[in-house]
PDB file of N, CA and C in Angstrom:
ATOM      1  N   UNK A   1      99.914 -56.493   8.994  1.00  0.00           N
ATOM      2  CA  UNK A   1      99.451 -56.550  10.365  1.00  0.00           C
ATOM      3  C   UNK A   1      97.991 -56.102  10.420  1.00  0.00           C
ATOM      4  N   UNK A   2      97.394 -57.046  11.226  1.00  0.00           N
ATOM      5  CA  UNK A   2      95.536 -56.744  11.047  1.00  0.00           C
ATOM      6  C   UNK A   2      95.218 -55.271  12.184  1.00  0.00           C
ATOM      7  N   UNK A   3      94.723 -54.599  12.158  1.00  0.00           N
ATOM      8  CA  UNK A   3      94.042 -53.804  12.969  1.00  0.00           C
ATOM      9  C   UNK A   3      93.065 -54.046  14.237  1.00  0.00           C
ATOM     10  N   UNK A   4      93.440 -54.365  15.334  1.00  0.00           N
ATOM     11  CA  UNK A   4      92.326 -54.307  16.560  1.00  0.00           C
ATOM     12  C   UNK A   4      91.040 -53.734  16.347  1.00  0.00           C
ATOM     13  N   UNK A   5      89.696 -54.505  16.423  1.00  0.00           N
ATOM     14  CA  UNK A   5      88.373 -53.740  16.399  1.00  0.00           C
ATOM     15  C   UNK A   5      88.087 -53.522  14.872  1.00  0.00           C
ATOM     16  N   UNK A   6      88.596 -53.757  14.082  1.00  0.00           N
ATOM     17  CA  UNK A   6      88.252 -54.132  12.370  1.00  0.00           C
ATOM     18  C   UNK A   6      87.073 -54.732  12.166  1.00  0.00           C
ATOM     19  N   UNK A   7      86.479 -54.548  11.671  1.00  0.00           N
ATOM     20  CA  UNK A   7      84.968 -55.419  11.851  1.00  0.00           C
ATOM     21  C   UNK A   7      84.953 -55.866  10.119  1.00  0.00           C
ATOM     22  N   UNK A   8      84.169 -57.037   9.595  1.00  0.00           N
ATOM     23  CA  UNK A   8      84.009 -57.360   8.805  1.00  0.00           C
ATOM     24  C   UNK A   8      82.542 -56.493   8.042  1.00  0.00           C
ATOM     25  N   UNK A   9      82.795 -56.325   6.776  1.00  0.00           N
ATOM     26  CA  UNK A   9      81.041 -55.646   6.371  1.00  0.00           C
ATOM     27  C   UNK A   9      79.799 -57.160   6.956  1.00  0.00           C
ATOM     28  N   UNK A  10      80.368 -58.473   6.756  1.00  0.00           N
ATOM     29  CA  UNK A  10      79.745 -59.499   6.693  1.00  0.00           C
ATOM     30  C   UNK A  10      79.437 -59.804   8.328  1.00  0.00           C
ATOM     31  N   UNK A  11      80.244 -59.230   8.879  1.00  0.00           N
ATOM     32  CA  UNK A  11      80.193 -59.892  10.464  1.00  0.00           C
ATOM     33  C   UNK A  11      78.728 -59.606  11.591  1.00  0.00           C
ATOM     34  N   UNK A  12      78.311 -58.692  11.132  1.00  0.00           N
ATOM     35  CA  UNK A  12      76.869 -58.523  11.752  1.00  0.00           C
ATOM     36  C   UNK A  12      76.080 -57.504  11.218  1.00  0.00           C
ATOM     37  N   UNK A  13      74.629 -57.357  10.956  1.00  0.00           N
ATOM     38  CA  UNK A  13      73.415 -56.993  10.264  1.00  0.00           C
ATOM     39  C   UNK A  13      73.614 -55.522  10.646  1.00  0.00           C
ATOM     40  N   UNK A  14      73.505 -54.819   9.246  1.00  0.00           N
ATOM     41  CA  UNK A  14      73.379 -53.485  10.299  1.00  0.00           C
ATOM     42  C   UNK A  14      71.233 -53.281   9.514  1.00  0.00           C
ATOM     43  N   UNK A  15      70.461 -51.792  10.534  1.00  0.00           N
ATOM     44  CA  UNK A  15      69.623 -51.543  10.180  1.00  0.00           C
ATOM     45  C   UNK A  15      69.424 -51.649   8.643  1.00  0.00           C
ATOM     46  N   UNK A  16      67.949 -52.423   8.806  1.00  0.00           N
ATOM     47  CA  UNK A  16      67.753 -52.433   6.898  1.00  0.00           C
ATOM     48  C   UNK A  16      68.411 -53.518   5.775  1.00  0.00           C
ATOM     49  N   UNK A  17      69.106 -53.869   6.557  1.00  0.00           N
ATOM     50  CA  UNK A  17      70.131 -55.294   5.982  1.00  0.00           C
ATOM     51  C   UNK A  17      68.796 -56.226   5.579  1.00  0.00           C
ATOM     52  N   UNK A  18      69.497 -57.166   4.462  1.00  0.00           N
ATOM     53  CA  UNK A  18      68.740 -58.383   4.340  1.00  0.00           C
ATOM     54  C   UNK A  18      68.877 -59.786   4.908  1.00  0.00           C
ATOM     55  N   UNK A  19      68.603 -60.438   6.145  1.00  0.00           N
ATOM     56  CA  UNK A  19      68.803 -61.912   6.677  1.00  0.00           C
ATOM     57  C   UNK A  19      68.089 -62.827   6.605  1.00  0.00           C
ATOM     58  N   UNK A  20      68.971 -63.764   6.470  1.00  0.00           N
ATOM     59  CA  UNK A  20      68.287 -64.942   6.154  1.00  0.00           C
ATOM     60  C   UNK A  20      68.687 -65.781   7.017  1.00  0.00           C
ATOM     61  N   UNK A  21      67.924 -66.939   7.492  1.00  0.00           N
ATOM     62  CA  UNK A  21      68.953 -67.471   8.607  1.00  0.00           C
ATOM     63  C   UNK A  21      69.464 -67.442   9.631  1.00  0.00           C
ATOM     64  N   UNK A  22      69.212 -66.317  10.058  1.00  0.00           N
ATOM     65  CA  UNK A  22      69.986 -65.348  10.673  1.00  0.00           C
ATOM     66  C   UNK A  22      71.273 -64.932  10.393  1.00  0.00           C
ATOM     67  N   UNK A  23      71.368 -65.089   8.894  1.00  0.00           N
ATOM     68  CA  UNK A  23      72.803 -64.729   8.857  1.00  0.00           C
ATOM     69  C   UNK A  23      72.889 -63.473   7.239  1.00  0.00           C
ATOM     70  N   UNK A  24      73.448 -62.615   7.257  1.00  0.00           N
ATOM     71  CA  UNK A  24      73.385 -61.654   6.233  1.00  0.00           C
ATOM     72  C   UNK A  24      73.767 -62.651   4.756  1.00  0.00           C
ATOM     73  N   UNK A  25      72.696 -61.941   3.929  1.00  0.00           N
ATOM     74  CA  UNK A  25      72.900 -62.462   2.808  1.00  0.00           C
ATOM     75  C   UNK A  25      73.014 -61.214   1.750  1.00  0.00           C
ATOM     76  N   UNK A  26      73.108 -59.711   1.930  1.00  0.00           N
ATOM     77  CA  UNK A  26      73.147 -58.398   1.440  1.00  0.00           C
ATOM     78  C   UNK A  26      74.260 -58.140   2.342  1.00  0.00           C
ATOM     79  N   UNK A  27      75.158 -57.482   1.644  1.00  0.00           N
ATOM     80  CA  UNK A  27      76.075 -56.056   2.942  1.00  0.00           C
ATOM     81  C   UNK A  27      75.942 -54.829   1.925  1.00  0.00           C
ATOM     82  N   UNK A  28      75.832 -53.997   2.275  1.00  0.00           N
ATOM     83  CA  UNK A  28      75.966 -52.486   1.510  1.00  0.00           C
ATOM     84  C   UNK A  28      76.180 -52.145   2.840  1.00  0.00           C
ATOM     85  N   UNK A  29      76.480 -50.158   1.636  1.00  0.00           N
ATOM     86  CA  UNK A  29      77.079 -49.433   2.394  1.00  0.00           C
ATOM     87  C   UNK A  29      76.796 -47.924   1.450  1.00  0.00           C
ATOM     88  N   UNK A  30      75.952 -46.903   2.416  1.00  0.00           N
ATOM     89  CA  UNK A  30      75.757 -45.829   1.582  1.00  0.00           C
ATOM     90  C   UNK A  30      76.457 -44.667   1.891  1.00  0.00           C
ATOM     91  N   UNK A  31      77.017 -43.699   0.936  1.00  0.00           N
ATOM     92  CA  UNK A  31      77.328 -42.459   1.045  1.00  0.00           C
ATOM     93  C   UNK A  31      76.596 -41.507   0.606  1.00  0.00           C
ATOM     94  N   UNK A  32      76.372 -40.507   1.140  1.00  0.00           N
ATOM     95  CA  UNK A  32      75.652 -39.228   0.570  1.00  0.00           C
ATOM     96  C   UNK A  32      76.122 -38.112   1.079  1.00  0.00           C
ATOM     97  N   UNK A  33      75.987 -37.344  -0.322  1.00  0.00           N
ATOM     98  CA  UNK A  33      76.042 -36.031  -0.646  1.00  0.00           C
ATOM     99  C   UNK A  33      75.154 -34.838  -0.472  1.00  0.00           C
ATOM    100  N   UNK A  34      75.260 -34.023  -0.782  1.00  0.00           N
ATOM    101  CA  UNK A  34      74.520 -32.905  -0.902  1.00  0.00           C
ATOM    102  C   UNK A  34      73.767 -33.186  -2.254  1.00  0.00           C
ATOM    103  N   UNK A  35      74.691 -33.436  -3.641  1.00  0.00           N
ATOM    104  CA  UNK A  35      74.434 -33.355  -4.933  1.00  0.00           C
ATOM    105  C   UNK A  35      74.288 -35.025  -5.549  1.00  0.00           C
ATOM    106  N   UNK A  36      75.015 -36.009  -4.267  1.00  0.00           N
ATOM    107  CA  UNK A  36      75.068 -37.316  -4.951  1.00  0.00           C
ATOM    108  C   UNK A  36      74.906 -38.346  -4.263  1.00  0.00           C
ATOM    109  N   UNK A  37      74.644 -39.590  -4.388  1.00  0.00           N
ATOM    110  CA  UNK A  37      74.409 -40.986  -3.313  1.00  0.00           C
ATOM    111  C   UNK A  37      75.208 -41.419  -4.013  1.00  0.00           C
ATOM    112  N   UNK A  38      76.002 -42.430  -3.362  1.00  0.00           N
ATOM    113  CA  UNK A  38      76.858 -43.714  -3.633  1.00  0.00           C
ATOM    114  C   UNK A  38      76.277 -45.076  -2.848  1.00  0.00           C
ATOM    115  N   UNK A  39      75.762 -45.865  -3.536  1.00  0.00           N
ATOM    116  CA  UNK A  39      75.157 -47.070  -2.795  1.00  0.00           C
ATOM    117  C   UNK A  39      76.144 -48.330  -3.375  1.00  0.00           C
ATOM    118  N   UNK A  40      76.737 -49.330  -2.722  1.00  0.00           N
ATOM    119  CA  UNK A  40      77.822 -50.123  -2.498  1.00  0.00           C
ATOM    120  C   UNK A  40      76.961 -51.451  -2.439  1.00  0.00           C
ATOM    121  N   UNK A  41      76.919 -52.668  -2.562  1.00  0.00           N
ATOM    122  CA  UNK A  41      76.349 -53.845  -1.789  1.00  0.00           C
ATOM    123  C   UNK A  41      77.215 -54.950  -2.825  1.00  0.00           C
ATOM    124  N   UNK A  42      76.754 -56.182  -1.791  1.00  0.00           N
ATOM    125  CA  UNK A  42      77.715 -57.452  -2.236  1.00  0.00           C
ATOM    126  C   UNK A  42      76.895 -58.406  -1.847  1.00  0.00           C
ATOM    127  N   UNK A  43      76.868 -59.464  -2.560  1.00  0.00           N
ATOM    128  CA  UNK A  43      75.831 -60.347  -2.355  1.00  0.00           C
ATOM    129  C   UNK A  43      77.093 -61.877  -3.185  1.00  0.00           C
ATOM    130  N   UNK A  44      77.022 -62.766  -1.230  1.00  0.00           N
ATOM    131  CA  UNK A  44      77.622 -63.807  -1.997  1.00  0.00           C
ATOM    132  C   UNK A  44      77.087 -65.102  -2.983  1.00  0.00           C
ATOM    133  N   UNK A  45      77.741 -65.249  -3.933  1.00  0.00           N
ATOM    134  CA  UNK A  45      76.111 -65.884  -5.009  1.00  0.00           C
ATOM    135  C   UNK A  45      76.989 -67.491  -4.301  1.00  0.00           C
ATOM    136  N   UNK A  46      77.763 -67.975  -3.366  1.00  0.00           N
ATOM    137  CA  UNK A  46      78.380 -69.352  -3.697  1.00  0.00           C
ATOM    138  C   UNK A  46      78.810 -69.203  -1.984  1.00  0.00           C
ATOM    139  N   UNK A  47      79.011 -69.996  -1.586  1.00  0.00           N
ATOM    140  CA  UNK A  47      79.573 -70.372   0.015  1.00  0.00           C
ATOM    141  C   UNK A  47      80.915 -69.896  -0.265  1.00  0.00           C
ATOM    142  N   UNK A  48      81.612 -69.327   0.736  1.00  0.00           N
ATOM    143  CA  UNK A  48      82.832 -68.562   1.003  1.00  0.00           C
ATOM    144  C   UNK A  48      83.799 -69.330   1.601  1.00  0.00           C
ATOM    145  N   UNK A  49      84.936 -69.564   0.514  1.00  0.00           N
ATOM    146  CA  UNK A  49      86.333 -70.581   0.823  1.00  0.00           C
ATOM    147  C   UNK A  49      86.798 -69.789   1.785  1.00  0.00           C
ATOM    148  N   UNK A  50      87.024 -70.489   3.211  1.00  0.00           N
ATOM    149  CA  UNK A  50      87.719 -69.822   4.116  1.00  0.00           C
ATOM    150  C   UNK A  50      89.018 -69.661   3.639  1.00  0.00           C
ATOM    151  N   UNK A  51      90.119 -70.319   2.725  1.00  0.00           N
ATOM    152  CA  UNK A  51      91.240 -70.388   2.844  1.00  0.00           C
ATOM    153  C   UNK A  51      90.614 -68.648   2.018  1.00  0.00           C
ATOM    154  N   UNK A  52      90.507 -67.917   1.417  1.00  0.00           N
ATOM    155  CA  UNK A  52      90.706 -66.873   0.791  1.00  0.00           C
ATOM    156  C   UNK A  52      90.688 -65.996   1.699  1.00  0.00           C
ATOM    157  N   UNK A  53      90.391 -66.121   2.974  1.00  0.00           N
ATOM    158  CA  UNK A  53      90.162 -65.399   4.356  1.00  0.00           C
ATOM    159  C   UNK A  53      91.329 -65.528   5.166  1.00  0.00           C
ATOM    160  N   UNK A  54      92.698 -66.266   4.468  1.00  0.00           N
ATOM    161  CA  UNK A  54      93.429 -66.869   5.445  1.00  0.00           C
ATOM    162  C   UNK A  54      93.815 -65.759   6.713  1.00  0.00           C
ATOM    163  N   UNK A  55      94.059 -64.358   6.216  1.00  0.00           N
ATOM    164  CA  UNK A  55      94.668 -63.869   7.019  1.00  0.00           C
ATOM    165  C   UNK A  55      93.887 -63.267   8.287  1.00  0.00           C
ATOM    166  N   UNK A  56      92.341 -63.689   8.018  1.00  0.00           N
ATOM    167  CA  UNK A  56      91.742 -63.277   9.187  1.00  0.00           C
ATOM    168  C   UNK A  56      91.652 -64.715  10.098  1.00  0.00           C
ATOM    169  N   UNK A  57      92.166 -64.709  11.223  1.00  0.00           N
ATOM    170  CA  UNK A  57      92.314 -65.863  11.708  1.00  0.00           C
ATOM    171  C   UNK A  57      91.176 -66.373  12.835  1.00  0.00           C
ATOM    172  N   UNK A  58      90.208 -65.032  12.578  1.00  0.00           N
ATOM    173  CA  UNK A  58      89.246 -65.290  13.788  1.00  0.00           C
ATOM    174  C   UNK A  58      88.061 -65.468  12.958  1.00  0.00           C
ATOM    175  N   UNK A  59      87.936 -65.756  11.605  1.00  0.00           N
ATOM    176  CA  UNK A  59      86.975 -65.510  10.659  1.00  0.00           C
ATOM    177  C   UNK A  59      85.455 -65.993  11.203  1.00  0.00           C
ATOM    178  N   UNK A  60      85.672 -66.933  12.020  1.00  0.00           N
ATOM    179  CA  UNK A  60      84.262 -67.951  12.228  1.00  0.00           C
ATOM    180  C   UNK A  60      84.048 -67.214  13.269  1.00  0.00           C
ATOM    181  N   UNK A  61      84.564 -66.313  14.074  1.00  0.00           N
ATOM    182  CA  UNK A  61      83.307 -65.478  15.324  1.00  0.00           C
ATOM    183  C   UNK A  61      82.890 -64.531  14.414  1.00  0.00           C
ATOM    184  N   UNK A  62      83.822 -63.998  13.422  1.00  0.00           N
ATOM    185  CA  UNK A  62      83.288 -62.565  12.774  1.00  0.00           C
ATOM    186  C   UNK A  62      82.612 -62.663  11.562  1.00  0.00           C
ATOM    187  N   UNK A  63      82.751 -63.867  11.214  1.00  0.00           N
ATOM    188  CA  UNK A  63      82.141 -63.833   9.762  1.00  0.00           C
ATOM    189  C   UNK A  63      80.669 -64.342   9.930  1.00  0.00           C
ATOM    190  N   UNK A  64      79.274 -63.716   9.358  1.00  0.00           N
ATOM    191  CA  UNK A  64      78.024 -64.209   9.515  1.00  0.00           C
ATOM    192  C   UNK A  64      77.104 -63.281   8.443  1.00  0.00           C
ATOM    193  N   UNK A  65      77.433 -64.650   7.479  1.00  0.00           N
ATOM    194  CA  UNK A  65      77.071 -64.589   6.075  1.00  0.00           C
ATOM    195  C   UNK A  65      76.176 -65.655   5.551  1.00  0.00           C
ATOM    196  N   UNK A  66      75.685 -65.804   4.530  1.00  0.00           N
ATOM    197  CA  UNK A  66      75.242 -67.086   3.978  1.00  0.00           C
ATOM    198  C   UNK A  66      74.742 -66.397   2.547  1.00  0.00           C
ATOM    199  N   UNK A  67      75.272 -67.623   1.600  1.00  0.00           N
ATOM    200  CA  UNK A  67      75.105 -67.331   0.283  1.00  0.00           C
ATOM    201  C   UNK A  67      74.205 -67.806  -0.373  1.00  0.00           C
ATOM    202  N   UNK A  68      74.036 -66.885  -1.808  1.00  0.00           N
ATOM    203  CA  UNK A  68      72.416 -67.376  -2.194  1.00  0.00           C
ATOM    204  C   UNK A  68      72.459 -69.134  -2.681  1.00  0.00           C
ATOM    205  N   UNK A  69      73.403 -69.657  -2.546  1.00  0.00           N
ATOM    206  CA  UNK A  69      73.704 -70.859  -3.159  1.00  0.00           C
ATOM    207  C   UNK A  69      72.922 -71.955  -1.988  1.00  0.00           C
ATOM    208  N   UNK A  70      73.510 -71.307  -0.606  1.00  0.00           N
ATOM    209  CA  UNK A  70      73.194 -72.061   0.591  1.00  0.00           C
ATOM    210  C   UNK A  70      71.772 -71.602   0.750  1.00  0.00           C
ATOM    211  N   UNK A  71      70.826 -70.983   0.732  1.00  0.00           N
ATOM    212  CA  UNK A  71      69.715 -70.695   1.021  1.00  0.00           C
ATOM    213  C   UNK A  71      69.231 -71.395  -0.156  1.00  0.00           C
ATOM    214  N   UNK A  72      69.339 -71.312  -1.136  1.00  0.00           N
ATOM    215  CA  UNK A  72      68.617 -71.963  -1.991  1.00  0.00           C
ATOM    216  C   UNK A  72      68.786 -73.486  -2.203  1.00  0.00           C
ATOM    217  N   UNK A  73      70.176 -73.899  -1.899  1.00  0.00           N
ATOM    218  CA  UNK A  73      70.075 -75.513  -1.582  1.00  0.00           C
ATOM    219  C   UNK A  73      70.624 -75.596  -3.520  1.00  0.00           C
ATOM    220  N   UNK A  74      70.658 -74.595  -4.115  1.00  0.00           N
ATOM    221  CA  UNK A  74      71.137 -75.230  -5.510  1.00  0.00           C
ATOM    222  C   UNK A  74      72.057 -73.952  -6.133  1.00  0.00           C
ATOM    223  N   UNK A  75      73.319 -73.511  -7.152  1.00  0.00           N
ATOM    224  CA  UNK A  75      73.445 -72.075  -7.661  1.00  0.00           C
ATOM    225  C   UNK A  75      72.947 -71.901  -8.365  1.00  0.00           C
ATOM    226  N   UNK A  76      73.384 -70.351  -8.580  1.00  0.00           N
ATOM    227  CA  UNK A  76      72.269 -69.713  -9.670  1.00  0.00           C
ATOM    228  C   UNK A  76      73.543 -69.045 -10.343  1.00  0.00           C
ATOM    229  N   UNK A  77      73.523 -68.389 -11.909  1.00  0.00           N
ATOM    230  CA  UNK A  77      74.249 -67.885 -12.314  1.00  0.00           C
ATOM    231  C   UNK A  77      74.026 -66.580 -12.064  1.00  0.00           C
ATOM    232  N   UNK A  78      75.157 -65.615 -12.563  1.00  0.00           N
ATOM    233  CA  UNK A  78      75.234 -64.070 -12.434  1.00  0.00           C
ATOM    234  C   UNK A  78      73.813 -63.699 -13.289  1.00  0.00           C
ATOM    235  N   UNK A  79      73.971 -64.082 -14.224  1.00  0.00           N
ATOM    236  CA  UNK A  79      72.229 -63.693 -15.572  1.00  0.00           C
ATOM    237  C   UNK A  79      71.220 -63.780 -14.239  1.00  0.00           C
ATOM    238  N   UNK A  80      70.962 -64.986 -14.019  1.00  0.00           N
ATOM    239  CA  UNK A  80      69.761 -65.283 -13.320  1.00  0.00           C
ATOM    240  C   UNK A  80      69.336 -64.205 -12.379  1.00  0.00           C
ATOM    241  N   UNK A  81      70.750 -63.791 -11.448  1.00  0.00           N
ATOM    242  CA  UNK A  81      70.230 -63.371 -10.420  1.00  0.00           C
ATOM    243  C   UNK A  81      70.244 -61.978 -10.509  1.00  0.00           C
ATOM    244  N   UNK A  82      70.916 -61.185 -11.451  1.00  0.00           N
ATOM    245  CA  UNK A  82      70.806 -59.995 -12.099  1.00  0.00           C
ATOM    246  C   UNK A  82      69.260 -59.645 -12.339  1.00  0.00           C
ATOM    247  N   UNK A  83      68.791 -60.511 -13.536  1.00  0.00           N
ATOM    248  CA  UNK A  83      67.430 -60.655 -13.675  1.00  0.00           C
ATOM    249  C   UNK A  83      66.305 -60.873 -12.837  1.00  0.00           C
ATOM    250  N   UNK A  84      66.246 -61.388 -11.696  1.00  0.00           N
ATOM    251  CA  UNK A  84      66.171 -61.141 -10.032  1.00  0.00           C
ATOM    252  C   UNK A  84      65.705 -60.227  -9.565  1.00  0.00           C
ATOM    253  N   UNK A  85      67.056 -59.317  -9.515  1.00  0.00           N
ATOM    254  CA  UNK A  85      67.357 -58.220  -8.843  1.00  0.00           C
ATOM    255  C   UNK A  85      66.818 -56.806  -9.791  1.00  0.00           C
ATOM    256  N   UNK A  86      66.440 -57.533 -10.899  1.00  0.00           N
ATOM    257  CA  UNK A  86      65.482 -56.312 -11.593  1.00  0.00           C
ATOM    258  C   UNK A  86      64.616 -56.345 -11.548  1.00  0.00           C
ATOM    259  N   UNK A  87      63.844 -57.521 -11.733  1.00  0.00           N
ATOM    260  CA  UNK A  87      62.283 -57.954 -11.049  1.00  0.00           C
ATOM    261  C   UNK A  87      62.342 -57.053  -9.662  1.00  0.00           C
ATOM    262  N   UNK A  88      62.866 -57.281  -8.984  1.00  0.00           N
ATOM    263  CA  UNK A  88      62.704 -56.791  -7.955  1.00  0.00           C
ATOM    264  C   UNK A  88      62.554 -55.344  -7.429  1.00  0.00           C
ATOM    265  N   UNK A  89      63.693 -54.872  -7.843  1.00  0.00           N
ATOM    266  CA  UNK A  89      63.505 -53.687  -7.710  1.00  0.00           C
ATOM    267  C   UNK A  89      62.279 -52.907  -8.917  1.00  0.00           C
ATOM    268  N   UNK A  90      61.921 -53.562  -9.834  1.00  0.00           N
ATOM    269  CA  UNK A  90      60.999 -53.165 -10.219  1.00  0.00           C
ATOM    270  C   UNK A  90      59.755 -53.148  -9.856  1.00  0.00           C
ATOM    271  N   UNK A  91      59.252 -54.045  -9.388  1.00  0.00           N
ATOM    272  CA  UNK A  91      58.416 -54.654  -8.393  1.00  0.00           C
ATOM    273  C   UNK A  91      57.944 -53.453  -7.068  1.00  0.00           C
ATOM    274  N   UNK A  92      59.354 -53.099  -6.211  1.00  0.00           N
ATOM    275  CA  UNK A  92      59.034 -52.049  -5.512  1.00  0.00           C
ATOM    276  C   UNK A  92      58.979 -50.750  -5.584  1.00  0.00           C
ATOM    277  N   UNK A  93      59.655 -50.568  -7.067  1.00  0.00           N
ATOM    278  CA  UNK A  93      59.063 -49.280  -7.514  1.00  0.00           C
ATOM    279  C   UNK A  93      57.754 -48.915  -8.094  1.00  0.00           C
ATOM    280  N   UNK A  94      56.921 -50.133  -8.165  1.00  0.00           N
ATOM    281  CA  UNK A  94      55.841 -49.697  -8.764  1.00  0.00           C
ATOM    282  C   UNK A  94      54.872 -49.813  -7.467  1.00  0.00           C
ATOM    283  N   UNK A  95      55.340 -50.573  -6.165  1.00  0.00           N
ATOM    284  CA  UNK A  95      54.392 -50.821  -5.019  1.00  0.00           C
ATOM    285  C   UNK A  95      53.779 -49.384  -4.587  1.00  0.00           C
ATOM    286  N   UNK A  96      52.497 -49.283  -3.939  1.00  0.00           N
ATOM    287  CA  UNK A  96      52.333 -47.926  -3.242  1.00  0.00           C
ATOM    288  C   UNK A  96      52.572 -47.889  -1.689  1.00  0.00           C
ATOM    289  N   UNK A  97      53.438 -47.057  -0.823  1.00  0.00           N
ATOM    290  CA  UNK A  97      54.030 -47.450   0.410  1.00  0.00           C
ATOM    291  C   UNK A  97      53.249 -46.735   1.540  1.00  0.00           C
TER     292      UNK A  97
END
């Protein structure tokens, strides 16, 4: 049985999110500690089979996503975009802010 007011991580942008489209293409989610951070994120690399969603039956008001497959118009493999995502963050660790 689904829960009333359940929100999807995918269903709308929170502060700091990444969009594209207007539609999230990053979801994370951080925890912190006193002594530790836990940083969470999901990034869909391929368009999302609704049937794997079956049991959310309202998926298309709540779901607002888009994958790197659809923004880019072609896929990319896990290597590629790993390698990406290190450029990248390397990139802004060396920026001065």
């Amino acid at each position: 049985m689904r829960q009333r007011g359940v929100r999807l991580c995918f269903s709308y942008p929170a502060e700091y999110e990444i969009v594209c489209q207007g539609k999230k293409i990053v979801g994370s989610a951080q925890k912190r500690g006193k002594r530790a951070l836990l940083q969470q994120g999901s990034i869909f690399m391929s368009p999302i089979n609704e049937a794997d969603f079956a049991l959310l039956s309202d998926l298309k008001e709540r779901y607002n996503a888009v994958s790197v497959a659809e923004v880019l118009g072609y896929a990319i493999d896990f290597k590629t975009m790993s390698e990406a995502l290190v450029k990248g963050f390397q990139q802004l660790r060396n920026r001065d802010f």
